[in-house]
N, C-alpha and C. Protein backbone atom coordinates (compact mmCIF):
# COMPACT_ATOMS: atom_id res chain seq x y z
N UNK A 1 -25.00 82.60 83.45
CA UNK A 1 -26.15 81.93 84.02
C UNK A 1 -27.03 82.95 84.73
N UNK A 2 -28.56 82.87 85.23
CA UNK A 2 -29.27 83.37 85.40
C UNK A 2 -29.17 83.34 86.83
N UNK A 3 -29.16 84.45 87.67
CA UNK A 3 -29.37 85.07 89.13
C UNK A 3 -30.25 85.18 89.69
N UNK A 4 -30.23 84.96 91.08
CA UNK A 4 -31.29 84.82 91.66
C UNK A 4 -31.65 86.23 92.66
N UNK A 5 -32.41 86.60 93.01
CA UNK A 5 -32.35 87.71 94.04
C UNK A 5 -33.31 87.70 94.99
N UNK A 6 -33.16 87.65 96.20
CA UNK A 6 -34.33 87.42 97.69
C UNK A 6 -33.88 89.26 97.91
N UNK A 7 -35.23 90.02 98.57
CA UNK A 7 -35.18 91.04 99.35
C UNK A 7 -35.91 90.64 100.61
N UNK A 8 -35.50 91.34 101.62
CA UNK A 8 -36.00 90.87 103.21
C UNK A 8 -35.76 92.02 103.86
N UNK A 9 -36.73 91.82 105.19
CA UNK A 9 -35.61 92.91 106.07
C UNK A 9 -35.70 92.45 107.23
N UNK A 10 -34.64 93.06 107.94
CA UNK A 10 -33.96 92.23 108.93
C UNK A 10 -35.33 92.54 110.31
N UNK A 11 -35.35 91.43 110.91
CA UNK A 11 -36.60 91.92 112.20
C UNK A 11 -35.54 92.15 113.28
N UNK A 12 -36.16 92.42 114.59
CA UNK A 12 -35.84 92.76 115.75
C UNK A 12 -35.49 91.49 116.09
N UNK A 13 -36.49 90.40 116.23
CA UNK A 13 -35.98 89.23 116.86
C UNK A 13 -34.64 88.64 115.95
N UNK A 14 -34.29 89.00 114.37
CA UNK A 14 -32.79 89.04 114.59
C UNK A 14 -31.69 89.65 114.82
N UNK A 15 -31.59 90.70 115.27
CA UNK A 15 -30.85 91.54 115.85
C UNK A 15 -30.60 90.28 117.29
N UNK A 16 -28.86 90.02 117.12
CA UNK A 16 -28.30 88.72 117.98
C UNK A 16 -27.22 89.80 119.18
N UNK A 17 -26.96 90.92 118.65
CA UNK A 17 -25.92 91.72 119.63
C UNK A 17 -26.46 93.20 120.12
N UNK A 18 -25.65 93.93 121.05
CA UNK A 18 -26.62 95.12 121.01
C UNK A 18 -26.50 96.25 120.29
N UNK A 19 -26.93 97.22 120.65
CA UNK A 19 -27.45 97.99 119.32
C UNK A 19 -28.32 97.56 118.34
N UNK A 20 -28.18 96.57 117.92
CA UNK A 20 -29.42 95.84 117.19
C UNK A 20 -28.96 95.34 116.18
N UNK A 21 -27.60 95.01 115.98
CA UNK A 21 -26.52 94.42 115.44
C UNK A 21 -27.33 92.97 114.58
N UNK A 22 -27.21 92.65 113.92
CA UNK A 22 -27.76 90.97 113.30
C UNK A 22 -26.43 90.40 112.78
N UNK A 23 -26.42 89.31 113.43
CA UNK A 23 -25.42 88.40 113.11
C UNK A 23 -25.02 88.23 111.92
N UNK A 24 -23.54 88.03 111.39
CA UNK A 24 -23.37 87.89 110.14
C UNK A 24 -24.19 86.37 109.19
N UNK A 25 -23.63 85.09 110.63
CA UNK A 25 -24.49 84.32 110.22
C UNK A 25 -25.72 84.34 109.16
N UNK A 26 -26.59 85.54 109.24
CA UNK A 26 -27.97 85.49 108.90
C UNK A 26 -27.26 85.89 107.46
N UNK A 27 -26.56 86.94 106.83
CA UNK A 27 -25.87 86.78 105.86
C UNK A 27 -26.37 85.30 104.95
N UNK A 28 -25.60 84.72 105.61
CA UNK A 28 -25.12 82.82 105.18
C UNK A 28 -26.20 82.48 105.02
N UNK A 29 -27.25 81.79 106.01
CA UNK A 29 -28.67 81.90 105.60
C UNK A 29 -29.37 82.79 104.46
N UNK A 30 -29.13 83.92 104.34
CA UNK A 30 -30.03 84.15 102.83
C UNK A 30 -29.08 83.39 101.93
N UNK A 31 -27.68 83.10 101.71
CA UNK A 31 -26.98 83.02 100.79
C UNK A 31 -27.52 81.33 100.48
N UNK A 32 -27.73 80.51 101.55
CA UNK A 32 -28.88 79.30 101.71
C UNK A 32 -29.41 79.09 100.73
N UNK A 33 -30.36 80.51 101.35
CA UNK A 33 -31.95 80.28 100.30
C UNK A 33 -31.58 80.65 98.95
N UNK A 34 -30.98 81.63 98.68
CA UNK A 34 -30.49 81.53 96.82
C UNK A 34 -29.83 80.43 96.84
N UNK A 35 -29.05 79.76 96.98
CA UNK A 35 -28.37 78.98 96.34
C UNK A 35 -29.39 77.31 96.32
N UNK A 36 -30.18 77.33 97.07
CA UNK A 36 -31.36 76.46 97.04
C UNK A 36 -31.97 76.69 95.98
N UNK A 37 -32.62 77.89 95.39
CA UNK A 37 -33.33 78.31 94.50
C UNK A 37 -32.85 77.76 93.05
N UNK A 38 -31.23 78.56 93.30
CA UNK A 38 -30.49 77.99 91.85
C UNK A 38 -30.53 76.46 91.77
N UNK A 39 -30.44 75.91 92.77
CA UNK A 39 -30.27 74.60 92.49
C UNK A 39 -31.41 73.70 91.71
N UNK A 40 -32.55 74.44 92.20
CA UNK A 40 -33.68 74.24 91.86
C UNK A 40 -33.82 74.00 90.20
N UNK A 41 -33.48 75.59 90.07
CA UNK A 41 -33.78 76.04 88.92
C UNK A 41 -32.76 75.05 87.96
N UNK A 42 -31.66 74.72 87.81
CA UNK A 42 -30.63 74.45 87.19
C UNK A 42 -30.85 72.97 87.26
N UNK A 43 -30.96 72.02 88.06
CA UNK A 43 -31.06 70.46 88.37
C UNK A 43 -32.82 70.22 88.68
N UNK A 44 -33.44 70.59 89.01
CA UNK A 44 -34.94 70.42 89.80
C UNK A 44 -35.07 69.36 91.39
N UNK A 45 -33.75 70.05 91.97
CA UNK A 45 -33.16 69.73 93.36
C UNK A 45 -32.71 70.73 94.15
N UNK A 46 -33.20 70.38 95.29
CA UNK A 46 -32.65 71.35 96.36
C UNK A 46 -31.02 71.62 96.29
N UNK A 47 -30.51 69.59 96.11
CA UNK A 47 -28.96 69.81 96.48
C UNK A 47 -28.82 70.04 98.05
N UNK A 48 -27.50 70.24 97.87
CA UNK A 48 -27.12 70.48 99.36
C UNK A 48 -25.40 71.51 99.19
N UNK A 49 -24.92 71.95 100.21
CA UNK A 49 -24.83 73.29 100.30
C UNK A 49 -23.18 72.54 100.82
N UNK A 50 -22.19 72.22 100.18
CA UNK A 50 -21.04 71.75 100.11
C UNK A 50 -19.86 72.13 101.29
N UNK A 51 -19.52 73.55 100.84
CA UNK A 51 -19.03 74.60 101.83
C UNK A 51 -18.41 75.84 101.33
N UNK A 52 -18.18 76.90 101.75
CA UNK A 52 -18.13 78.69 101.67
C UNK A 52 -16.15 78.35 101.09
N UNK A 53 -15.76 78.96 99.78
CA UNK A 53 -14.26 78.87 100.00
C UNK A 53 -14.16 80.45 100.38
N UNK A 54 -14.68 81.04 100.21
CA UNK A 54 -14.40 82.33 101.05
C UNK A 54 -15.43 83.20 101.25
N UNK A 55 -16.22 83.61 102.84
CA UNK A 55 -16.96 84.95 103.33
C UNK A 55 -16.17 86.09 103.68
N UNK A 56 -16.68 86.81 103.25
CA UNK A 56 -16.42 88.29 103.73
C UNK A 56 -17.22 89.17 104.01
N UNK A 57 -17.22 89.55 105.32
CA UNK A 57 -18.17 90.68 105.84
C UNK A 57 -17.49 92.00 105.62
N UNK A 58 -18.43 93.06 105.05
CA UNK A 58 -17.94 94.23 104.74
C UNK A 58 -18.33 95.77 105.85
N UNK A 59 -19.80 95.40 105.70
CA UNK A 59 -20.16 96.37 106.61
C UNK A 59 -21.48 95.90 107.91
N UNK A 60 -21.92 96.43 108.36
CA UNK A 60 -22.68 95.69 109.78
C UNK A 60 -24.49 95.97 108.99
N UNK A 61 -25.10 95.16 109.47
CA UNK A 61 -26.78 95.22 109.36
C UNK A 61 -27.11 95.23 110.60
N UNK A 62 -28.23 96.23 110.30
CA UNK A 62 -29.19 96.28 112.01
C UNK A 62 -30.41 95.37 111.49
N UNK A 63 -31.22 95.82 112.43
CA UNK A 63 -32.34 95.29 112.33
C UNK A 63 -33.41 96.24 112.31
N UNK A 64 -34.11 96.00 111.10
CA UNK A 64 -34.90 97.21 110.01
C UNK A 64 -34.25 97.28 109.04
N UNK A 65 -32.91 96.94 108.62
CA UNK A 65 -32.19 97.36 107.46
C UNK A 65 -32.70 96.28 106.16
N UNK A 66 -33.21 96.96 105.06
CA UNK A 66 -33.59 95.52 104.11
C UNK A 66 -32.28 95.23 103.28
N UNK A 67 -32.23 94.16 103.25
CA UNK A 67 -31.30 93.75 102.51
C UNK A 67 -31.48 92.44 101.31
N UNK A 68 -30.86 93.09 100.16
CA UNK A 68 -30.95 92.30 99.00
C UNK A 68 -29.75 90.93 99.29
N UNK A 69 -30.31 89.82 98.89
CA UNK A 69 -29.24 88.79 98.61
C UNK A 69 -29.56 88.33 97.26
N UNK A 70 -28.17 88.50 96.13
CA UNK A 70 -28.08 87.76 95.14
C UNK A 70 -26.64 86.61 94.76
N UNK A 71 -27.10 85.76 93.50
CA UNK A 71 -26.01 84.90 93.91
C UNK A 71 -26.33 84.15 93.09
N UNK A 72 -25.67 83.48 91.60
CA UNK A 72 -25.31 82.86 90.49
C UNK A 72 -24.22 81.62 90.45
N UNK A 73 -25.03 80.92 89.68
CA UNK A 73 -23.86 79.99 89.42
C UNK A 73 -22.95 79.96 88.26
N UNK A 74 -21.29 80.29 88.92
CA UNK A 74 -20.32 80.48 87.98
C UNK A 74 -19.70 79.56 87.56
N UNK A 75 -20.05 78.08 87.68
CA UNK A 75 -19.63 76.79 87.16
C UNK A 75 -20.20 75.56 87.59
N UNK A 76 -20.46 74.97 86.43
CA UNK A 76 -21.38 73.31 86.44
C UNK A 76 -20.43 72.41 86.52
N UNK A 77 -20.20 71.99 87.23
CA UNK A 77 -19.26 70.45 87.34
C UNK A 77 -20.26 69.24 86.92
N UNK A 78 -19.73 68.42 87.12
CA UNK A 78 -20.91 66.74 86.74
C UNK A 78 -21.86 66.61 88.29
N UNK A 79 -21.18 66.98 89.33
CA UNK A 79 -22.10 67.29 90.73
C UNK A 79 -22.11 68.29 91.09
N UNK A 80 -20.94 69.09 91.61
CA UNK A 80 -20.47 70.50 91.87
C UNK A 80 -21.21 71.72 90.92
N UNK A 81 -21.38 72.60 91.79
CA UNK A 81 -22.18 73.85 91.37
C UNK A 81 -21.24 75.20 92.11
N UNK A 82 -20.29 75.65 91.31
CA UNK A 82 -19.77 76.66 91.94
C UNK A 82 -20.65 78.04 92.06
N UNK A 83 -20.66 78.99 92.86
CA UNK A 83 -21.74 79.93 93.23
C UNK A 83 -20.63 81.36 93.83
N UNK A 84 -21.20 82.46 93.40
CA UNK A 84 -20.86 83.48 94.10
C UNK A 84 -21.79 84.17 94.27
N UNK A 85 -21.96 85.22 95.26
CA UNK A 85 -23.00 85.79 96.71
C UNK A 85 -22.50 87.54 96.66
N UNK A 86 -23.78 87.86 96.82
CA UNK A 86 -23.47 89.36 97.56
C UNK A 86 -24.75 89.11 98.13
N UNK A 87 -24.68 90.69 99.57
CA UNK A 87 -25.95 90.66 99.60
C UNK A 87 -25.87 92.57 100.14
N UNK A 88 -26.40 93.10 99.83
CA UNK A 88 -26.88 94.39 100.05
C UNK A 88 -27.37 95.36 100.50
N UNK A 89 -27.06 95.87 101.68
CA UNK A 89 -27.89 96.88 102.40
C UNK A 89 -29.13 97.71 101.08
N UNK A 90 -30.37 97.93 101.27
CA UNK A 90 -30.69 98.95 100.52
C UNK A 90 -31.90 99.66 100.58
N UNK A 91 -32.28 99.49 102.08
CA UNK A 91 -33.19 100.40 102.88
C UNK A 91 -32.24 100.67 103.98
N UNK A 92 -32.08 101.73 104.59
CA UNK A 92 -31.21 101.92 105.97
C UNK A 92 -32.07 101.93 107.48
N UNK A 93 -32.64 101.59 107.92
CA UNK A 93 -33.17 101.73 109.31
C UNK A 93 -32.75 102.94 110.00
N UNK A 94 -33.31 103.88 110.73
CA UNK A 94 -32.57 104.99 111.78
C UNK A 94 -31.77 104.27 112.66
N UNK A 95 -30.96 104.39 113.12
CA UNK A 95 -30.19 104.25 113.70
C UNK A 95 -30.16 105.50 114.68
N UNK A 96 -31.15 106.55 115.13
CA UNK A 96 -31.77 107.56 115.84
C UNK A 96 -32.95 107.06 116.92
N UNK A 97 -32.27 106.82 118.57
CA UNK A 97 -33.71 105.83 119.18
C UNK A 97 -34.93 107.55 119.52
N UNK A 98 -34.31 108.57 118.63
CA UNK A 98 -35.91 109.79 119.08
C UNK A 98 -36.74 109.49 117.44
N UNK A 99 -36.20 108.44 116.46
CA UNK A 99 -37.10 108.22 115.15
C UNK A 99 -36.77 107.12 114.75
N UNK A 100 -37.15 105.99 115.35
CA UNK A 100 -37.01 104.49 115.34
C UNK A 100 -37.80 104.05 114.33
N UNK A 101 -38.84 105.03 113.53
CA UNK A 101 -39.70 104.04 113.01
C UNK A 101 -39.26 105.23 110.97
N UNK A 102 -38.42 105.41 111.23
CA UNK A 102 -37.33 106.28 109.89
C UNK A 102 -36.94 105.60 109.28
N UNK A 103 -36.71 105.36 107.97
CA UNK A 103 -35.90 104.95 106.92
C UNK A 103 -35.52 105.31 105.86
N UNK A 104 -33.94 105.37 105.27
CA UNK A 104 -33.77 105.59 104.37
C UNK A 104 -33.58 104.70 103.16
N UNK A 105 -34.04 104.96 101.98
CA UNK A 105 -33.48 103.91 101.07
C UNK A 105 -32.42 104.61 99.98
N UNK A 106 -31.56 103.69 100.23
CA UNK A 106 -29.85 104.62 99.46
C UNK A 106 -29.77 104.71 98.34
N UNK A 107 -29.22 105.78 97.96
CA UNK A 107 -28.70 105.78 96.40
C UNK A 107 -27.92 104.77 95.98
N UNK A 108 -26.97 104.19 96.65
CA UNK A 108 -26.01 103.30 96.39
C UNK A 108 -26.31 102.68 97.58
N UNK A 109 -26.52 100.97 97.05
CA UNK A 109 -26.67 100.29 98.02
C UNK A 109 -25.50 99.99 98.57
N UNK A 110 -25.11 99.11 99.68
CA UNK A 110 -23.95 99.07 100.58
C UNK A 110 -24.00 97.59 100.88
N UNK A 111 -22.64 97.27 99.97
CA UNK A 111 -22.27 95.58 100.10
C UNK A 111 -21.99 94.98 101.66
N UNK A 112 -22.68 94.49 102.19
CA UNK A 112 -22.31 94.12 104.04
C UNK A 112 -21.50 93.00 103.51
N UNK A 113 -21.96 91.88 102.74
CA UNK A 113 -20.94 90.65 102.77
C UNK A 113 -21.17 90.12 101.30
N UNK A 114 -20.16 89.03 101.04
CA UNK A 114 -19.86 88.74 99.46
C UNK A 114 -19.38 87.39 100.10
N UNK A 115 -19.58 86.46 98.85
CA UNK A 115 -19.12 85.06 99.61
C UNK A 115 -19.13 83.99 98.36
N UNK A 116 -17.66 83.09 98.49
CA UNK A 116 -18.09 82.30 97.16
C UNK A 116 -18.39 80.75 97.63
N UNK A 117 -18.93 79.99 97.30
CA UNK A 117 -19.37 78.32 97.84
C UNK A 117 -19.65 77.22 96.48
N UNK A 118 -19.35 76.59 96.92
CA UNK A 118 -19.99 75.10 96.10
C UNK A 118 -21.00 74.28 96.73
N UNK A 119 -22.44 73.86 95.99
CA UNK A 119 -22.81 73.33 96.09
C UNK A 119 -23.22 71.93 95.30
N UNK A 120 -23.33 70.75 95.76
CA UNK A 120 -23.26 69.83 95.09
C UNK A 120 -24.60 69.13 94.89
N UNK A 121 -25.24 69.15 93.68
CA UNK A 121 -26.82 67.61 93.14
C UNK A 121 -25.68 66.04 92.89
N UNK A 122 -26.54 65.19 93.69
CA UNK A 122 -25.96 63.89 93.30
C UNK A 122 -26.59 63.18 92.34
N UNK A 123 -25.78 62.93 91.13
CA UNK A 123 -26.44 62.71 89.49
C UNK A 123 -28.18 61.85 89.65
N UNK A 124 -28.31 61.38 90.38
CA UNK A 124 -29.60 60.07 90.97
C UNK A 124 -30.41 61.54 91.05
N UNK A 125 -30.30 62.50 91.68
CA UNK A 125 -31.30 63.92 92.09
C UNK A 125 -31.28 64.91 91.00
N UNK A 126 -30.81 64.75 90.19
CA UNK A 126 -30.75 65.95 89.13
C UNK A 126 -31.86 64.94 87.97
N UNK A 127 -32.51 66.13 87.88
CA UNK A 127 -33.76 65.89 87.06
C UNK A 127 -33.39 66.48 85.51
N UNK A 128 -32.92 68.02 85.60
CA UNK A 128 -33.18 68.81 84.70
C UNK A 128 -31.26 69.30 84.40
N UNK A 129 -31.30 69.63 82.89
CA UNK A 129 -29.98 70.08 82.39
C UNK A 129 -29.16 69.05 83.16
N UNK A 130 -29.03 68.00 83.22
CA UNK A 130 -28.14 66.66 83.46
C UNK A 130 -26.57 67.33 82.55
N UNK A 131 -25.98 67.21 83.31
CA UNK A 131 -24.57 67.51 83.17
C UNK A 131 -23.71 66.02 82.83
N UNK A 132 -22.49 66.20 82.14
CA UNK A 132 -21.71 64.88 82.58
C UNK A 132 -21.53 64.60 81.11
């Protein structure tokens, strides 16, 4: 099935700890908005967002760091929409407060978190590719 991909970068006002740390939470939130998208795309419904059978945080995001979120659906049930998540460091922010306004963008991007979920269309909301 076809993938979705959001790029963003993280602001100051989310940076939630210090150093400039951004909550993993915000992770989950992009993983949100793709999996909204797919739902879209696949049913012509938002859907709704079931629950995570497993997150994993790998490495930390600041704030300045852009990060890619992508995330596919790996199985159609008759409601159920199984989904798996990454999302990607792949601009680096300085992390230097004498060149705050520095960035690198990596050769190899850097997986912060990966996550798998189900989301569910209730057959009445699915418009498009009707399953069942």
């Amino acid at each position: 099935m076809e993938e979705v991909l959001i790029r963003l970068r993280m602001s100051a006002h989310e940076a939630h700890y210090g150093g400039d740390l951004v909550d993993g939470a915000r992770m989950l939130g992009l993983f949100g908005d793709v999996a909204t998208e797919l739902l879209v795309r696949l049913d012509g419904d938002e859907g709704l967002f079931r629950a995570y059978d497993e997150v994993v945080f790998e490495a930390p995001v600041y704030a300045g760091d852009y990060i890619e979120a992508r995330g596919r659906i790996v199985h159609v049930g008759r409601t159920s929409r199984k989904m798996e998540f990454t999302a990607h460091k792949v601009i680096a922010a300085s992390r230097d407060p004498a060149t705050p306004s520095q960035a690198d963008v990596l050769a190899e991007p850097i997986l912060v978190c990966r996550a798998k979920g189900t989301c569910v269309t209730p057959i009445e909301c699915q418009r498009k590719n009707v399953s069942g």
